[in-house]
N, C-alpha and C. Protein backbone atom coordinates (compact mmCIF):
# COMPACT_ATOMS: atom_id res chain seq x y z
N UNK A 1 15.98 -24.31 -41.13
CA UNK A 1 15.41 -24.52 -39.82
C UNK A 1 13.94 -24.08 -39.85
N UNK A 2 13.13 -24.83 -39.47
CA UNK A 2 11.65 -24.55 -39.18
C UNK A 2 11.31 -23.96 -37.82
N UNK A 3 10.34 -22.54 -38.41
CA UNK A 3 9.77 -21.71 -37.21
C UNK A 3 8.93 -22.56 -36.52
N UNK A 4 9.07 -22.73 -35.19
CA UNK A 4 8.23 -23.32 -34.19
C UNK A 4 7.27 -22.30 -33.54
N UNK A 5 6.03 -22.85 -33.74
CA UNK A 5 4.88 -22.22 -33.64
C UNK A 5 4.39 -22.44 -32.29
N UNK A 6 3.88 -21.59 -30.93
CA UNK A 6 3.59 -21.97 -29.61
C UNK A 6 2.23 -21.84 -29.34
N UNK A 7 1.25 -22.96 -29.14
CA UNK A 7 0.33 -23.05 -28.69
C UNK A 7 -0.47 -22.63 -27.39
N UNK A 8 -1.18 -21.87 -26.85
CA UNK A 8 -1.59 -22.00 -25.35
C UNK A 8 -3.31 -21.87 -25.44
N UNK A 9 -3.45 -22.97 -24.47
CA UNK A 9 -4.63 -23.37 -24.10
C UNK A 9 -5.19 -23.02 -22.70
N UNK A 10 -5.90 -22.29 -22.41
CA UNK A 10 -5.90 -21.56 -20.74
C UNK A 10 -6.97 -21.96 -20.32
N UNK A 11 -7.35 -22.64 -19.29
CA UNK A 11 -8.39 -23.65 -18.49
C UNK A 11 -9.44 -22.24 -17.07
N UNK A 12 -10.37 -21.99 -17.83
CA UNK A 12 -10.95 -20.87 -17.37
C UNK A 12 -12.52 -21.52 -16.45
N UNK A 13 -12.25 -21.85 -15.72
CA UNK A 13 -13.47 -22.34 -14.81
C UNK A 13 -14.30 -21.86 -14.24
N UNK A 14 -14.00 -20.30 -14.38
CA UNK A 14 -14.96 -19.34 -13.89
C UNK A 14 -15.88 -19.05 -14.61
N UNK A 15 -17.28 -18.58 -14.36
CA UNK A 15 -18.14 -18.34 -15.43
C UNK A 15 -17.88 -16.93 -16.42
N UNK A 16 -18.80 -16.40 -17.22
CA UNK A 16 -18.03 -15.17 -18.29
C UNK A 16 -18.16 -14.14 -17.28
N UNK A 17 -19.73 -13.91 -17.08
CA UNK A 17 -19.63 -12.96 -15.39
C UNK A 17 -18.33 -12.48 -14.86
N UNK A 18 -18.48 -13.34 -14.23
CA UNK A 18 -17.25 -13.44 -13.32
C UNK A 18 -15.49 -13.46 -13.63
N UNK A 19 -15.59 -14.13 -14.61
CA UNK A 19 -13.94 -13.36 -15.36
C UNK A 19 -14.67 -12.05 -16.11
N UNK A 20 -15.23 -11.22 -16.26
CA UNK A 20 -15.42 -10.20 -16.97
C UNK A 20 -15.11 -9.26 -15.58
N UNK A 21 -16.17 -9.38 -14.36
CA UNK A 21 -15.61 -8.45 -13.61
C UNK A 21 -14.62 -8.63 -12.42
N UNK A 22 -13.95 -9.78 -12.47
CA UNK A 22 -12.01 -9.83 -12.29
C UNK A 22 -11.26 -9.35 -13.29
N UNK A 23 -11.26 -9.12 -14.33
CA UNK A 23 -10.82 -8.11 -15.55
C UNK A 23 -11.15 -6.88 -15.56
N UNK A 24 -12.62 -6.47 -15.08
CA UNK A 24 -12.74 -5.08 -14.87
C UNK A 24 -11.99 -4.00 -13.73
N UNK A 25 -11.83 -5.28 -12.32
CA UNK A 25 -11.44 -4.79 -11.31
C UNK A 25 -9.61 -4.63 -11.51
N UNK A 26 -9.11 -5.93 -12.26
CA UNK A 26 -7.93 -5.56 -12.22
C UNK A 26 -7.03 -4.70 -13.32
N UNK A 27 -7.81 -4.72 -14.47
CA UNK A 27 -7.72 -2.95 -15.00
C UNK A 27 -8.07 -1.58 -14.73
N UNK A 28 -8.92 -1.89 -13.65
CA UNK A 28 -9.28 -0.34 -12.49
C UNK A 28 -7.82 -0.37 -12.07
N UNK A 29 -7.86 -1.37 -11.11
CA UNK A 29 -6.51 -1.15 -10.35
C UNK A 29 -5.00 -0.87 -11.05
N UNK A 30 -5.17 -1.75 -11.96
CA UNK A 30 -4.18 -1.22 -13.06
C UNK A 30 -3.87 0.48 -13.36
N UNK A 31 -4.49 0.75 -13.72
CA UNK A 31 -4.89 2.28 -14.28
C UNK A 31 -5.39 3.67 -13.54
N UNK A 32 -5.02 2.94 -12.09
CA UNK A 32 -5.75 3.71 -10.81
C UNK A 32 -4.95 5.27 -11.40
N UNK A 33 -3.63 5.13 -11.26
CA UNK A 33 -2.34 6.25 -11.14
C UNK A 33 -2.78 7.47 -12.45
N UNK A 34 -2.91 6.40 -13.58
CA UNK A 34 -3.50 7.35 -14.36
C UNK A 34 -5.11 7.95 -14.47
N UNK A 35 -5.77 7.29 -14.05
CA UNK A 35 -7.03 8.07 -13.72
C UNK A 35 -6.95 8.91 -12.91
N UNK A 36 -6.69 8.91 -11.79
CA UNK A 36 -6.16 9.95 -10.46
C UNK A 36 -5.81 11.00 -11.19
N UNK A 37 -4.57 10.91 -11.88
CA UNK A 37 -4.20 11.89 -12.92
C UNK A 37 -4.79 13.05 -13.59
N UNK A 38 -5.81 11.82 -14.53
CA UNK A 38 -6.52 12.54 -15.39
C UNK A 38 -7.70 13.51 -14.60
N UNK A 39 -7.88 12.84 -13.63
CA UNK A 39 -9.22 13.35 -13.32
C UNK A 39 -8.48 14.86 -12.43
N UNK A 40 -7.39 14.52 -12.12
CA UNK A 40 -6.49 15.68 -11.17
C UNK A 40 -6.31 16.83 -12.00
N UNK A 41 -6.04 16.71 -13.30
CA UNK A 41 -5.77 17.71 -14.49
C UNK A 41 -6.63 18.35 -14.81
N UNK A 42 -8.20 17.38 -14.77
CA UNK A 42 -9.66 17.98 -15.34
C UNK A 42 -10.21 18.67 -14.59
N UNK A 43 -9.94 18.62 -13.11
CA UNK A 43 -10.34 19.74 -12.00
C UNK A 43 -9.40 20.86 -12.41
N UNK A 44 -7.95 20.65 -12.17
CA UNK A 44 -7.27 22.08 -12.25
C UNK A 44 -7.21 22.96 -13.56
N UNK A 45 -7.44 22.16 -14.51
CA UNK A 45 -8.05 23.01 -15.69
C UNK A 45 -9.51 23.38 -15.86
N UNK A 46 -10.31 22.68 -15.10
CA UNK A 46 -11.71 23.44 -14.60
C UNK A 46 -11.86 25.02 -14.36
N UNK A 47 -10.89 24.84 -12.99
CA UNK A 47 -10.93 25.61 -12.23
C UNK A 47 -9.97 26.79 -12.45
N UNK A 48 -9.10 26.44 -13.31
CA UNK A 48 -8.47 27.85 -14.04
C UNK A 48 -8.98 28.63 -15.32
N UNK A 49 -9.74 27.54 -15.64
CA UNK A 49 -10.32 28.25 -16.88
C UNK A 49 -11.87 28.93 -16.75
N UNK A 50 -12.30 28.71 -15.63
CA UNK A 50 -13.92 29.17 -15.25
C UNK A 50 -13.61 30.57 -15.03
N UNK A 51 -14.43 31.39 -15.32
CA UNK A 51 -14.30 33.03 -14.83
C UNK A 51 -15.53 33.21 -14.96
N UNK A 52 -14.89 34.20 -13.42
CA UNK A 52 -16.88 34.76 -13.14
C UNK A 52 -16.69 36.24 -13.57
N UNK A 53 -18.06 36.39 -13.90
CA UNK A 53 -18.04 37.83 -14.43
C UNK A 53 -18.14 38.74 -13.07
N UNK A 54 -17.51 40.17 -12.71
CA UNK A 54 -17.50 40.36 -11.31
C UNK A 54 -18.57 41.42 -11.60
């Protein structure tokens, strides 16, 4: 039996611009949960690890 190989051809009418930042926006949004995250972790480890000298 011969492997059948699948072709796709995707009809992009937008200019590069413009699919570049519909790709930017919907990998922001994508990744919102984990940025929130990260950036949530980088404050509270900021802020536990800073010491003032008294």
């Amino acid at each position: 039996m011969s492997k059948v190989t699948l072709k796709y051809k995707f009809n992009n009418p937008n200019s590069v611009e413009d699919t570049a930042e519909i790709l930017l926006k919907l990998f922001i949004e994508a990744n919102k949960p984990k940025v929130e995250e990260a950036i949530k972790n980088a404050v509270d480890n900021s802020t536990n690890t800073t010491s003032h000298p008294a």
